[in-house]
N, C-alpha and C. Protein backbone atom coordinates (compact mmCIF):
# COMPACT_ATOMS: atom_id res chain seq x y z
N UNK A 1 -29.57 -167.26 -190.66
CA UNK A 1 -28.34 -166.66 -191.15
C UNK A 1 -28.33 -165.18 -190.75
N UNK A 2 -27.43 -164.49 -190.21
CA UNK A 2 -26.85 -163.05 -189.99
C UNK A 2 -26.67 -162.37 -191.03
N UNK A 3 -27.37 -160.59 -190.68
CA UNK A 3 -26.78 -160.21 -191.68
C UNK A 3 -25.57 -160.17 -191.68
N UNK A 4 -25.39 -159.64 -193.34
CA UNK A 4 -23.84 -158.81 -193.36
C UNK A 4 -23.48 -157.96 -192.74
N UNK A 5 -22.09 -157.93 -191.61
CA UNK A 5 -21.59 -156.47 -191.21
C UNK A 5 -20.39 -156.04 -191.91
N UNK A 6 -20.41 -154.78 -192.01
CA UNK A 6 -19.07 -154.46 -192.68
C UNK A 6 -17.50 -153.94 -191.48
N UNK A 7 -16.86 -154.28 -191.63
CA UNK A 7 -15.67 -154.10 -191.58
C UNK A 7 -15.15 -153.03 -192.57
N UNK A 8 -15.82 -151.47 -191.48
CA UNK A 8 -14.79 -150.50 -192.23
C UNK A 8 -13.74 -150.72 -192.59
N UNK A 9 -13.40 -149.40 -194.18
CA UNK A 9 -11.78 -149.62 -194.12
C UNK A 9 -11.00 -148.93 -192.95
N UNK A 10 -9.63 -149.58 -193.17
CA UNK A 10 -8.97 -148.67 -192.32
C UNK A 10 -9.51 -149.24 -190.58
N UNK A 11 -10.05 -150.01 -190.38
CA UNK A 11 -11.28 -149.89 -189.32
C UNK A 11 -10.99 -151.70 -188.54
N UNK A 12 -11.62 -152.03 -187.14
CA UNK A 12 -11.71 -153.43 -186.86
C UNK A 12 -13.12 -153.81 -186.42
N UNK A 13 -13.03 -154.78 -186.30
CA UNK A 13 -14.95 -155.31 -185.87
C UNK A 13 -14.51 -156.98 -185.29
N UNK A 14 -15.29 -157.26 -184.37
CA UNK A 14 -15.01 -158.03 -183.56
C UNK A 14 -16.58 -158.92 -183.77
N UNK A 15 -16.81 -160.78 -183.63
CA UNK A 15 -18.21 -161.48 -183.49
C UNK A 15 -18.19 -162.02 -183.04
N UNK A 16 -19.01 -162.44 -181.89
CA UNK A 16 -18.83 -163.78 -181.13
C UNK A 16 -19.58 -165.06 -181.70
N UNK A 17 -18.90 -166.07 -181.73
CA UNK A 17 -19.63 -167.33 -182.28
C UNK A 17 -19.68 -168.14 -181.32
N UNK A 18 -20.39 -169.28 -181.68
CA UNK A 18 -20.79 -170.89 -180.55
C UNK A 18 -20.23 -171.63 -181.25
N UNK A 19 -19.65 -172.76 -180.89
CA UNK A 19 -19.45 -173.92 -181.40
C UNK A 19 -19.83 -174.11 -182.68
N UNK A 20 -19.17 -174.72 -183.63
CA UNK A 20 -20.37 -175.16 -185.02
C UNK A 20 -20.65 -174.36 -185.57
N UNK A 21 -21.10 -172.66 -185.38
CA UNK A 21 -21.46 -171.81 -186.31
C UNK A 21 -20.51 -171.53 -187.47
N UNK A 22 -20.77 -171.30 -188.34
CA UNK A 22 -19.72 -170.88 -189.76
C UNK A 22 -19.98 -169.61 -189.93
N UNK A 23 -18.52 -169.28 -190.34
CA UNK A 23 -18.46 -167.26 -190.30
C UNK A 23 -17.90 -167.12 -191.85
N UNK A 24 -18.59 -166.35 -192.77
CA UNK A 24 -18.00 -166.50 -193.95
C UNK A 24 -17.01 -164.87 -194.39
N UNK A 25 -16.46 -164.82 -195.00
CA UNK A 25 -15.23 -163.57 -194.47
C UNK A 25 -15.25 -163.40 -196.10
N UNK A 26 -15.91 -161.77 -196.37
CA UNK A 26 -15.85 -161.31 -197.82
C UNK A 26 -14.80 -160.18 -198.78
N UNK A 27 -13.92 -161.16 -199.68
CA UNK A 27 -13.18 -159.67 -199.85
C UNK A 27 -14.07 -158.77 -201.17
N UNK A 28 -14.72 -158.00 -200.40
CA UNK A 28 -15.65 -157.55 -201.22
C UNK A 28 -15.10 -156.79 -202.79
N UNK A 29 -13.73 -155.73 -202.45
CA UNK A 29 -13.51 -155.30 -203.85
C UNK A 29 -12.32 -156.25 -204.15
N UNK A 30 -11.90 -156.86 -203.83
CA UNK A 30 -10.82 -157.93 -204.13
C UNK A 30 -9.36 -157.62 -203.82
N UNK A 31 -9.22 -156.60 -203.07
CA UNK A 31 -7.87 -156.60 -203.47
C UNK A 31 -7.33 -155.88 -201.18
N UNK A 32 -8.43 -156.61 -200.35
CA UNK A 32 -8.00 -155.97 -199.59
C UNK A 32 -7.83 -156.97 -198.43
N UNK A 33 -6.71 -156.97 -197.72
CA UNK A 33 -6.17 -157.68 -196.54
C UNK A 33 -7.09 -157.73 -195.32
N UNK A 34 -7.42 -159.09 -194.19
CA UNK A 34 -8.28 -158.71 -193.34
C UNK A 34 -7.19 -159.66 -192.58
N UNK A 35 -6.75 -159.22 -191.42
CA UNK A 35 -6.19 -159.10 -190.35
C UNK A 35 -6.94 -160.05 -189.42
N UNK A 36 -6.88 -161.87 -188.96
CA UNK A 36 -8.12 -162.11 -188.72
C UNK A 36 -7.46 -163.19 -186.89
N UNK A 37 -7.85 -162.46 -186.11
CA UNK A 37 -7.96 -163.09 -185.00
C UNK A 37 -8.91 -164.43 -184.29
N UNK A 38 -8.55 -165.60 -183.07
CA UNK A 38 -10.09 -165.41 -182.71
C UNK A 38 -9.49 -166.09 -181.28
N UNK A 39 -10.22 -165.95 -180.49
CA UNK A 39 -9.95 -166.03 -178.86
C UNK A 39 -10.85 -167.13 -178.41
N UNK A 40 -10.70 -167.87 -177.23
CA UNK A 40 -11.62 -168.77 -176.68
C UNK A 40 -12.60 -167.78 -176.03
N UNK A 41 -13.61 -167.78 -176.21
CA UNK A 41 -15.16 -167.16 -175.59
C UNK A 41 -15.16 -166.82 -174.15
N UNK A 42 -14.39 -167.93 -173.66
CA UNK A 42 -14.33 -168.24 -171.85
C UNK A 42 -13.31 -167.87 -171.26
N UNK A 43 -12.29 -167.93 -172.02
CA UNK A 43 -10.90 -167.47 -171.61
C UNK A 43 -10.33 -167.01 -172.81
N UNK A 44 -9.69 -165.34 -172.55
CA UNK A 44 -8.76 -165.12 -173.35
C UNK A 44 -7.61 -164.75 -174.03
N UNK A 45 -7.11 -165.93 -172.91
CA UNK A 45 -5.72 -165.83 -172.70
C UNK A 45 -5.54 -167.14 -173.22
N UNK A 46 -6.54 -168.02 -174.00
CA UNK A 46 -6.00 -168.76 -175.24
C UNK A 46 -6.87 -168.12 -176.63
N UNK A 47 -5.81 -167.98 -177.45
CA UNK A 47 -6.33 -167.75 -178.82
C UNK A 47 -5.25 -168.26 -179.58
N UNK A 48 -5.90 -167.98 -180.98
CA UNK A 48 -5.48 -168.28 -182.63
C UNK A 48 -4.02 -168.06 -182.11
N UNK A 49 -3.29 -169.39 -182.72
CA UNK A 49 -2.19 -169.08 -182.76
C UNK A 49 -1.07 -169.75 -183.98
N UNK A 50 -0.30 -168.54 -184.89
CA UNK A 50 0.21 -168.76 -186.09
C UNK A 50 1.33 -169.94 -185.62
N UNK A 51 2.46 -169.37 -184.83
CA UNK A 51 3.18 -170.46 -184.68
C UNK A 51 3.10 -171.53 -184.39
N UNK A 52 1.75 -171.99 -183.60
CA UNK A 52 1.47 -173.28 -183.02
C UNK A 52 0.70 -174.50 -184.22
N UNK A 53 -0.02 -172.73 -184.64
CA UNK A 53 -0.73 -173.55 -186.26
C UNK A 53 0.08 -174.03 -187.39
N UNK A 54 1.44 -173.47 -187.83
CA UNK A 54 2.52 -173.93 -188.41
C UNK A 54 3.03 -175.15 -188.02
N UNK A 55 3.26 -175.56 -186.83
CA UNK A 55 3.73 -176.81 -185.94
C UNK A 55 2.61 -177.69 -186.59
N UNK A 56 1.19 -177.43 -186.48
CA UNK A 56 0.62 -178.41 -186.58
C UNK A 56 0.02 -179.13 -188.17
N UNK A 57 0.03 -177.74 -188.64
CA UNK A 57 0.28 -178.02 -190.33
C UNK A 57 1.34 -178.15 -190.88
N UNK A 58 2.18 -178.34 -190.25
CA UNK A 58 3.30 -178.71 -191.23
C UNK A 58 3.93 -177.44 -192.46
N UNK A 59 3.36 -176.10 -192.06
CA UNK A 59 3.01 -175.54 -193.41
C UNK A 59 2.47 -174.14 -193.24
N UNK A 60 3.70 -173.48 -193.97
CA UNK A 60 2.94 -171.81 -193.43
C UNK A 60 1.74 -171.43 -194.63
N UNK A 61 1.47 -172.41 -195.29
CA UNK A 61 -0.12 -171.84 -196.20
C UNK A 61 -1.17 -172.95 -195.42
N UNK A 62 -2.18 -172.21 -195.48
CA UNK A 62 -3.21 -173.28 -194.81
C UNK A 62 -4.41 -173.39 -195.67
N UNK A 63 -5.05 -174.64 -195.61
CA UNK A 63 -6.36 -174.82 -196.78
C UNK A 63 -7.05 -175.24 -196.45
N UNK A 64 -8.13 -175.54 -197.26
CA UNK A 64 -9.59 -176.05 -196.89
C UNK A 64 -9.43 -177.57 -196.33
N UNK A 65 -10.41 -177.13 -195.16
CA UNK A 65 -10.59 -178.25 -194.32
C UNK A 65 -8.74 -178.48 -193.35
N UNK A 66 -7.84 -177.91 -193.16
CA UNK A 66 -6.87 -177.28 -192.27
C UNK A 66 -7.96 -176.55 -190.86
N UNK A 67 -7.49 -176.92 -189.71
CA UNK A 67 -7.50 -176.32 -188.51
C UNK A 67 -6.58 -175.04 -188.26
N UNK A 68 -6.78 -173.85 -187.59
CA UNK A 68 -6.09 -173.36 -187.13
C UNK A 68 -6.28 -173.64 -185.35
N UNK A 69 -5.02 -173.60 -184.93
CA UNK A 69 -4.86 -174.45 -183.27
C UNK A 69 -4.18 -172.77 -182.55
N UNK A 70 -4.72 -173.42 -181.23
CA UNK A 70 -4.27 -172.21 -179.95
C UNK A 70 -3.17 -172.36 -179.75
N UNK A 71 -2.94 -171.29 -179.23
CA UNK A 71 -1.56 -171.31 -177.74
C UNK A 71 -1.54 -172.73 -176.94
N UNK A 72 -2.76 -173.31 -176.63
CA UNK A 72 -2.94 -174.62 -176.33
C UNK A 72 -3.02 -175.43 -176.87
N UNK A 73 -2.75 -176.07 -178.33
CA UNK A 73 -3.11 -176.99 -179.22
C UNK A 73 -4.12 -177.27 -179.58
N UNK A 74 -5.24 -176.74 -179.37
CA UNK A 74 -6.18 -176.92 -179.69
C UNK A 74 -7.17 -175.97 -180.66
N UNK A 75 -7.78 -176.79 -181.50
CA UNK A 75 -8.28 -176.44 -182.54
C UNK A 75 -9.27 -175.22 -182.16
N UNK A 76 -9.47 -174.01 -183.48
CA UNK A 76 -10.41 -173.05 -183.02
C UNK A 76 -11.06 -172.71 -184.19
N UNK A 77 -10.62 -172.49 -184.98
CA UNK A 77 -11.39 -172.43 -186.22
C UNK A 77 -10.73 -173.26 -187.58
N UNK A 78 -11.26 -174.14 -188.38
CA UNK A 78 -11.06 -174.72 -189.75
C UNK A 78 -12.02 -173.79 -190.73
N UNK A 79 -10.89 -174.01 -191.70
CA UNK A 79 -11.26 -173.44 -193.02
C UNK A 79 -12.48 -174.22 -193.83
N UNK A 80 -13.64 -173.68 -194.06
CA UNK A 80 -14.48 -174.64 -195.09
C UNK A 80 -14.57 -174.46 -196.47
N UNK A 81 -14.60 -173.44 -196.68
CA UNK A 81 -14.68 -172.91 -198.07
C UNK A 81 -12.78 -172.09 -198.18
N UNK A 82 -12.90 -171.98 -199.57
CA UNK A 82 -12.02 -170.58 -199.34
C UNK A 82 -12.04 -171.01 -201.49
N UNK A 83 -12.41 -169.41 -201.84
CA UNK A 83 -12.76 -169.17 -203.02
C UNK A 83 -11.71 -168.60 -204.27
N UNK A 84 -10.50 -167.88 -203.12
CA UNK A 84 -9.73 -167.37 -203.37
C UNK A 84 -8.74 -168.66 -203.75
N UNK A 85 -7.39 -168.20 -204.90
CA UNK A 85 -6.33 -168.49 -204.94
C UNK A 85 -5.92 -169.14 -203.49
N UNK A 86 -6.03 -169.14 -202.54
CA UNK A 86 -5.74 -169.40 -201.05
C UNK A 86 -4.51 -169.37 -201.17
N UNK A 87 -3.81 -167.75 -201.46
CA UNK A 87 -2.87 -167.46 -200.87
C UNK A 87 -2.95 -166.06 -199.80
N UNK A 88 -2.64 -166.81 -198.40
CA UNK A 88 -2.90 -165.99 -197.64
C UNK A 88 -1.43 -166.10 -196.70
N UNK A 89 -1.45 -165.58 -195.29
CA UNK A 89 0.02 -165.57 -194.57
C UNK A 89 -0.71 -165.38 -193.18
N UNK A 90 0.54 -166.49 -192.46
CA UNK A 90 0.56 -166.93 -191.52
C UNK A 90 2.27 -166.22 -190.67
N UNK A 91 3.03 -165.80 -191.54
CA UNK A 91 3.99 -165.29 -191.08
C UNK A 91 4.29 -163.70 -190.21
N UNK A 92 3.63 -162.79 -191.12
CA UNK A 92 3.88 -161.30 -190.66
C UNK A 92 3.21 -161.18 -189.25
N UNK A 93 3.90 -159.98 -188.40
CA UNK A 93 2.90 -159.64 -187.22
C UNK A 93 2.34 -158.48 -187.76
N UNK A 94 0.92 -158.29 -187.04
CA UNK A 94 -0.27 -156.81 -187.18
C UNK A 94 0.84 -155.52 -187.40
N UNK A 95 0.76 -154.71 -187.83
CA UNK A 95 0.84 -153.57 -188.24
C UNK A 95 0.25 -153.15 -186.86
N UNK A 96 1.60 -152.00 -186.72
CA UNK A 96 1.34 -151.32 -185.64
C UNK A 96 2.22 -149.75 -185.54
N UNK A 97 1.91 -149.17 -184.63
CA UNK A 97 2.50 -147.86 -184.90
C UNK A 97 4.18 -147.61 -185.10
N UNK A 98 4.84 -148.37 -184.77
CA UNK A 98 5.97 -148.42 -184.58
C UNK A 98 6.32 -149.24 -186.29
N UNK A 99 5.33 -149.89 -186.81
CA UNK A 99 5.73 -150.28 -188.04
C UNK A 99 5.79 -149.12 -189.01
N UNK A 100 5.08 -147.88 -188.86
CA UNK A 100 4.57 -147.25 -189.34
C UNK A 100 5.93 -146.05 -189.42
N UNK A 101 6.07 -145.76 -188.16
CA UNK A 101 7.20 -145.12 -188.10
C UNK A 101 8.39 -145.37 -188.54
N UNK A 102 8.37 -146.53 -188.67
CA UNK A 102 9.74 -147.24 -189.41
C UNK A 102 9.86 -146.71 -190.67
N UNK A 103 8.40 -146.94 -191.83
CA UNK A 103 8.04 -146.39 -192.92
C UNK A 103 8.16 -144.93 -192.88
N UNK A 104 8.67 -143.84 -192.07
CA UNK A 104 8.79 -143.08 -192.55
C UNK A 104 7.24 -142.16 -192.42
N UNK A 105 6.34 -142.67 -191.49
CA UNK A 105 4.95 -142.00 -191.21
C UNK A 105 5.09 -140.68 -190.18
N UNK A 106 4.89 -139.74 -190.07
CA UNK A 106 4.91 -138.59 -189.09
C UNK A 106 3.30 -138.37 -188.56
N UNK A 107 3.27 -138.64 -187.04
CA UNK A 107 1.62 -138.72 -186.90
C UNK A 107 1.02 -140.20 -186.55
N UNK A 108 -0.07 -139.66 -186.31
CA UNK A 108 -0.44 -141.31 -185.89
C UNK A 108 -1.09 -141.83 -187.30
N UNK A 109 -1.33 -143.33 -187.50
CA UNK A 109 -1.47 -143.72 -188.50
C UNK A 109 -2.69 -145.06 -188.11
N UNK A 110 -3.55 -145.26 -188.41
CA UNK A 110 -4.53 -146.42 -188.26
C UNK A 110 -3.60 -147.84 -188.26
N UNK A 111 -4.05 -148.71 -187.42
CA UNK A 111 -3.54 -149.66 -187.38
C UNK A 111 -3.55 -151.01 -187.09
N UNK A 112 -3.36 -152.51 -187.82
CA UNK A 112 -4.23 -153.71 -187.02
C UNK A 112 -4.16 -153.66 -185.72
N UNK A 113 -3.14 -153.26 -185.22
CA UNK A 113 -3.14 -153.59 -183.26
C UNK A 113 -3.88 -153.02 -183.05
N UNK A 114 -3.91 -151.51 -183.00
CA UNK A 114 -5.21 -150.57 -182.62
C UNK A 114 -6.36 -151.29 -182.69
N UNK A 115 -6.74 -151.72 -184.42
CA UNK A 115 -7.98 -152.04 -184.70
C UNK A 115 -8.70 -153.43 -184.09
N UNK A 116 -7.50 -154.39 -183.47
CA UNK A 116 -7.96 -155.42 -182.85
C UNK A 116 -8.35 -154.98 -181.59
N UNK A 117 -8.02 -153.96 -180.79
CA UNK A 117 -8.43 -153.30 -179.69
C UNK A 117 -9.49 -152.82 -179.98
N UNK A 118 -10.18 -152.26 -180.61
CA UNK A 118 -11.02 -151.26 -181.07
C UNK A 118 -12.31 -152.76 -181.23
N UNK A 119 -12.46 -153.31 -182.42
CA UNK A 119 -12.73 -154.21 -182.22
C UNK A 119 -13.65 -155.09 -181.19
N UNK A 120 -12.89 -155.63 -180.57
CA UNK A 120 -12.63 -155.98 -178.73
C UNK A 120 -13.15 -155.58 -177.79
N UNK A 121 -13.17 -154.20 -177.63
CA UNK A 121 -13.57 -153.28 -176.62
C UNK A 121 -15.33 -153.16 -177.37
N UNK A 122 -15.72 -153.03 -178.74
CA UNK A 122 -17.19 -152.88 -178.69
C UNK A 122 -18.02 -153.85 -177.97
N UNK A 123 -17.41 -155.00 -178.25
CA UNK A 123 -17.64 -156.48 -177.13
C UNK A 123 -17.50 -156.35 -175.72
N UNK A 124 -17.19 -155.44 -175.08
CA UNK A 124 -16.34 -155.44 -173.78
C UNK A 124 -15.48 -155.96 -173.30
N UNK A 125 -14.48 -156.93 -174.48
CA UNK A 125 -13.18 -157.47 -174.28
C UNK A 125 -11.97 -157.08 -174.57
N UNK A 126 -10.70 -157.19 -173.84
CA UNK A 126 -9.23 -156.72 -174.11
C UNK A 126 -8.63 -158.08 -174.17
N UNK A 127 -7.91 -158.01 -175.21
CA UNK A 127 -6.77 -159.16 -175.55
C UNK A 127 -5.76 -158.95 -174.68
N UNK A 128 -5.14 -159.80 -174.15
CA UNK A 128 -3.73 -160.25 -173.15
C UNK A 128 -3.13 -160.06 -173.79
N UNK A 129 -2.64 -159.44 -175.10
CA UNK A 129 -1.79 -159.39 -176.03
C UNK A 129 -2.35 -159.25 -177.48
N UNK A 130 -1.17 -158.63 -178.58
CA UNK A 130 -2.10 -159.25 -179.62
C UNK A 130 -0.97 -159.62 -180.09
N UNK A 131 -1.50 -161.40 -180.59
CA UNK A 131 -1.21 -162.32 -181.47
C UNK A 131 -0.99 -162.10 -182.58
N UNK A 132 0.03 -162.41 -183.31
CA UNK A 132 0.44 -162.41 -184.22
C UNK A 132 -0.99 -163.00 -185.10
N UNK A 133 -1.58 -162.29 -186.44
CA UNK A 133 -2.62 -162.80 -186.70
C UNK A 133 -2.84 -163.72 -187.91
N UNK A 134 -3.66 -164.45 -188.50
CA UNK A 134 -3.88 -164.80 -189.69
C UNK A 134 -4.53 -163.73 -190.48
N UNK A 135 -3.23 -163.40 -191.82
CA UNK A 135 -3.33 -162.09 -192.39
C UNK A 135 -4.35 -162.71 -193.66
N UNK A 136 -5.89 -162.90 -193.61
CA UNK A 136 -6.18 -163.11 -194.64
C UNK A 136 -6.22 -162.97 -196.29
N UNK A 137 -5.98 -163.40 -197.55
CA UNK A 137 -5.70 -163.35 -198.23
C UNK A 137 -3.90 -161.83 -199.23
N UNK A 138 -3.36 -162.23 -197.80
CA UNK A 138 -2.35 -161.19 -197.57
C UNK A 138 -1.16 -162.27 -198.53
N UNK A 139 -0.82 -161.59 -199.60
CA UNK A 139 0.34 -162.39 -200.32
C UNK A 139 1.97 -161.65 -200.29
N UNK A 140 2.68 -162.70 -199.08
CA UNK A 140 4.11 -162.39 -199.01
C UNK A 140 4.66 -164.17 -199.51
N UNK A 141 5.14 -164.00 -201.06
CA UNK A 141 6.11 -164.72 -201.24
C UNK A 141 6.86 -165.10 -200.44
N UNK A 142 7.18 -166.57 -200.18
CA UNK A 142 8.38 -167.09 -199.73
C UNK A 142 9.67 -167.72 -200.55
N UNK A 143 10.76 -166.86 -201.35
CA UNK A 143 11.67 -167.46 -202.20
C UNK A 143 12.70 -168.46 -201.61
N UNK A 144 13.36 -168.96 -202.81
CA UNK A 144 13.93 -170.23 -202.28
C UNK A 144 15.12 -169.69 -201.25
N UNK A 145 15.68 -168.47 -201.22
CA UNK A 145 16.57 -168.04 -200.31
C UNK A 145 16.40 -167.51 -198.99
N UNK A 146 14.93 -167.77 -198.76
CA UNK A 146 14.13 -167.43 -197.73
C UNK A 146 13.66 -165.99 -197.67
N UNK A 147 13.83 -165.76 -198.41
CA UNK A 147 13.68 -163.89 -198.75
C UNK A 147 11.92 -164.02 -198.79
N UNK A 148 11.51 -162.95 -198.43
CA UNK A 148 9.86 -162.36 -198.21
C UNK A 148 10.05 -160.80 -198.98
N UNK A 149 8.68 -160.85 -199.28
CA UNK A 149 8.24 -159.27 -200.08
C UNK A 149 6.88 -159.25 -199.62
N UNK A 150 6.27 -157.50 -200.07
CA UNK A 150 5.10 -157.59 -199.63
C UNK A 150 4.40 -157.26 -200.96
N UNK A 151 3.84 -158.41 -201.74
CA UNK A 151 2.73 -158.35 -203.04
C UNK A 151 1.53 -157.89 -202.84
N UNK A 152 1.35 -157.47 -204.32
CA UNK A 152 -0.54 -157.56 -203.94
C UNK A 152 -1.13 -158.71 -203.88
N UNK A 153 -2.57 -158.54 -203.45
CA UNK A 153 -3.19 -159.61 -203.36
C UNK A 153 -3.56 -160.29 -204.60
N UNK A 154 -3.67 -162.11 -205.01
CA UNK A 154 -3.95 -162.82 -206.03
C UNK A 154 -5.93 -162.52 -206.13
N UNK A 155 -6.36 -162.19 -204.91
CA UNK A 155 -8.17 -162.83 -204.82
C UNK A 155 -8.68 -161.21 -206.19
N UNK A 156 -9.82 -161.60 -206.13
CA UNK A 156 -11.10 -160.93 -207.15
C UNK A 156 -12.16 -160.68 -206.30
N UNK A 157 -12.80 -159.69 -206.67
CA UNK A 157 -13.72 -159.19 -205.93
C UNK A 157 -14.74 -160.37 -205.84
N UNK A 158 -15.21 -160.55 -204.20
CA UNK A 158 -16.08 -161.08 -204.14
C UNK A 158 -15.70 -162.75 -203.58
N UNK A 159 -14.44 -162.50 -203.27
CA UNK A 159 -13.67 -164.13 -202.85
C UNK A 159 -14.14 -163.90 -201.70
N UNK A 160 -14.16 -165.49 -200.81
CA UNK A 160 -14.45 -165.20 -199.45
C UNK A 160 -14.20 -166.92 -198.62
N UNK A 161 -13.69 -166.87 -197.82
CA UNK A 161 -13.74 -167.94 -197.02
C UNK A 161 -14.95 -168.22 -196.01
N UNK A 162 -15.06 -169.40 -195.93
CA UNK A 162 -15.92 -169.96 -194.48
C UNK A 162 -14.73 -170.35 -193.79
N UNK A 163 -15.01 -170.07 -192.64
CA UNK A 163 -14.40 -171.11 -191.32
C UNK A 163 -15.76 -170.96 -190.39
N UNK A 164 -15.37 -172.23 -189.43
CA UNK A 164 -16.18 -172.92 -188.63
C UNK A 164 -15.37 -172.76 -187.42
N UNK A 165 -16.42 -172.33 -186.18
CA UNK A 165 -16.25 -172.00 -184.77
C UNK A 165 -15.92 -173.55 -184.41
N UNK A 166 -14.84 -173.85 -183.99
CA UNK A 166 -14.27 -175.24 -183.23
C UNK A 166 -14.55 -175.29 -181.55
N UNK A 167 -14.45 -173.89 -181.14
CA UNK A 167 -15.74 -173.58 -179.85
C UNK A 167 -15.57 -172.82 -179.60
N UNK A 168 -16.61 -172.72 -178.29
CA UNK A 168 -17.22 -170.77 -178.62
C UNK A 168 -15.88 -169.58 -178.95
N UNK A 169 -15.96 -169.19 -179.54
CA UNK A 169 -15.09 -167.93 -179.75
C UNK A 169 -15.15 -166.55 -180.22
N UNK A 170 -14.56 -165.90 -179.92
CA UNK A 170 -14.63 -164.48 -180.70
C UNK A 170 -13.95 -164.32 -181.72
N UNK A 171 -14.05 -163.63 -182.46
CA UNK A 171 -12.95 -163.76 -183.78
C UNK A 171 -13.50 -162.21 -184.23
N UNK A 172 -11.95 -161.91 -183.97
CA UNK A 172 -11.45 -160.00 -184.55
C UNK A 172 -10.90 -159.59 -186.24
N UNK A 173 -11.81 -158.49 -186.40
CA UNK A 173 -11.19 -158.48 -187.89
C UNK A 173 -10.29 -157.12 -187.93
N UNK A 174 -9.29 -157.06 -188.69
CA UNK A 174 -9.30 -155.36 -188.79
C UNK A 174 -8.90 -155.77 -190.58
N UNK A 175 -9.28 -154.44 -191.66
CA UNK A 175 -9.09 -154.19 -192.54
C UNK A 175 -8.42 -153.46 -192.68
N UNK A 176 -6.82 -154.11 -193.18
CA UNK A 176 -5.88 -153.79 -192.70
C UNK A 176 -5.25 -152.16 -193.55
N UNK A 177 -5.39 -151.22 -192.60
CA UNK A 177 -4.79 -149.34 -193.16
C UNK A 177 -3.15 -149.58 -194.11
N UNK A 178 -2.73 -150.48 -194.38
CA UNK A 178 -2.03 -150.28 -195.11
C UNK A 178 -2.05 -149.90 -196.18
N UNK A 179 -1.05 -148.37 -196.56
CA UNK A 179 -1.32 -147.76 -197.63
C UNK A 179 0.34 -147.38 -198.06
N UNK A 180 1.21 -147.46 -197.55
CA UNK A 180 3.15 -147.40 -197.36
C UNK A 180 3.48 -148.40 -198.59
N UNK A 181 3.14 -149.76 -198.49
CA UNK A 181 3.44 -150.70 -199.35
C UNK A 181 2.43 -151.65 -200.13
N UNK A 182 2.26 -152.36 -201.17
CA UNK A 182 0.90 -152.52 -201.78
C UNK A 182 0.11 -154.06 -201.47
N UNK A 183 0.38 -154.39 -200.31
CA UNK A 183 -0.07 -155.43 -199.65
C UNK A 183 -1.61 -154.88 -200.17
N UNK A 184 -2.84 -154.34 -200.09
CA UNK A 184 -3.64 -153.86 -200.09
C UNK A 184 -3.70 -153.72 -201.59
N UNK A 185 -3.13 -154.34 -202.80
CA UNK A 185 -3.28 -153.82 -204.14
C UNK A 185 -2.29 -152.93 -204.78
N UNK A 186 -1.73 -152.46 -205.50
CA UNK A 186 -0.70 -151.91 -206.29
C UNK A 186 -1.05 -150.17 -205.72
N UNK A 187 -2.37 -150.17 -206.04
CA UNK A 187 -3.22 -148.71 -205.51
C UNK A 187 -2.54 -147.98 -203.92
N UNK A 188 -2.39 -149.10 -203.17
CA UNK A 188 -2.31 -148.70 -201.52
C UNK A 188 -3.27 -147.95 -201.03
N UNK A 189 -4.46 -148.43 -201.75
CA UNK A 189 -5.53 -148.32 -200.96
C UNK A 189 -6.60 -148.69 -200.06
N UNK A 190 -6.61 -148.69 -198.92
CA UNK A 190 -6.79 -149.65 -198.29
C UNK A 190 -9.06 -149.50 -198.52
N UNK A 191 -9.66 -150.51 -198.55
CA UNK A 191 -10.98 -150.87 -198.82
C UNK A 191 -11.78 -151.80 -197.51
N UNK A 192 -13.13 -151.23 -197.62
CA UNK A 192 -13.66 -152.40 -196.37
C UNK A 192 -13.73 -153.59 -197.43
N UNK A 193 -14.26 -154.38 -196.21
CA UNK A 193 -15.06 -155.91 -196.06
C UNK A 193 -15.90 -156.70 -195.65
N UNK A 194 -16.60 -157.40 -195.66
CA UNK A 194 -17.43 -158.00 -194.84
C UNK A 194 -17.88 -159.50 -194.26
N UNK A 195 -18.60 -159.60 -193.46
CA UNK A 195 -18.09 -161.11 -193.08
C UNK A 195 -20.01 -161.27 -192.14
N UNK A 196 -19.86 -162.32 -192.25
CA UNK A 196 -21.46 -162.70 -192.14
C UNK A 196 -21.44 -163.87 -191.21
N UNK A 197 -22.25 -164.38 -189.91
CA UNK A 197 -22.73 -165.32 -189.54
C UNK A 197 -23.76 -165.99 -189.77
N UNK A 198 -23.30 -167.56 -190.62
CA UNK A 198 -24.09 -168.35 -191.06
C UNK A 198 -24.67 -169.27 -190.28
């Protein structure tokens, strides 16, 4: 088993896995969003992909023992555990500077796109894009009028999912700098995390 690495706040971190390995993903003070990518090992210009994973679940919440599937249909990581409420989102895209500015930010501002780059590059890899991500334990209501908000999170310190490498892959975290709206807790403070290879 691996140690623990942390996933500064504010910050991204990138792991490569094999086939079969299980990656367990910690929200250590409970109340903080992890931004969670993962790419084919060999090529990566297929990765995690939300819309394709919606198609195939039937279902923008996903649960234990659920696949998430590529750009290619094919499976890359399943959920094994998940400790939390398992309310998480499959809908929003990464936070990025231009989101930021929208909010009314002057300056540059930390950010998942950045941080999936950041990430990436300690590996010596660049994403072809970045994918819209699986916003871990990130809670945006879906009402019956189709209306979305951005809540705090339901999890408690110390929730954490497993997923399992479906093959080799990398898988990007960023802890997501949101501090504008209380996705991150009522506080808007954004907190690390950590995530371990089992």
């Amino acid at each position: 088993m691996g140690g623990v690495v942390t996933i500064p706040a504010r910050k991204g971190k990138a792991v490569a896995l094999a086939k079969g390995q299980h990656l367990k993903v910690i929200n250590t003070h409970g109340q903080q969003v992890v931004d969670t990518w993962a790419f084919n090992r060999h090529d990566m210009g297929e990765f995690m992909s939300m819309e394709h994973t919606r198609t195939a679940l039937l279902s923008v919440f996903p649960h234990v023992g659920d696949s998430f599937v590529t750009n290619r249909r094919r499976p890359i990581l399943t959920i094994v555990e998940d400790t939390s409420p398992g309310i998480h989102d499959t809908v929003m895209a990464a936070c990025d500077c231009y989101r930021y500015e929208q909010l009314g930010c002057k300056g540059h501002h930390d950010n998942c796109t950045d941080n999936l780059a950041a990430g990436l590059a300690e590996l010596g890899l660049t994403a072809p894009e970045t994918p819209a991500p699986f916003n871990m334990w990130m809670n945006i209501p879906i009402r019956p009028d189709g209306g979305l908000s951005f809540d705090p999170p339901v999890t408690k310190k110390g929730d954490y999912m497993v997923l399992r490498a479906e093959m080799d892959c990398v898988v990007a975290f960023s802890a997501c700098p949101q501090d504008m709206v209380p996705i991150n807790g009522r506080a808007c403070q954004p907190t690390e995390a950590h995530f371990q290879v089992m």
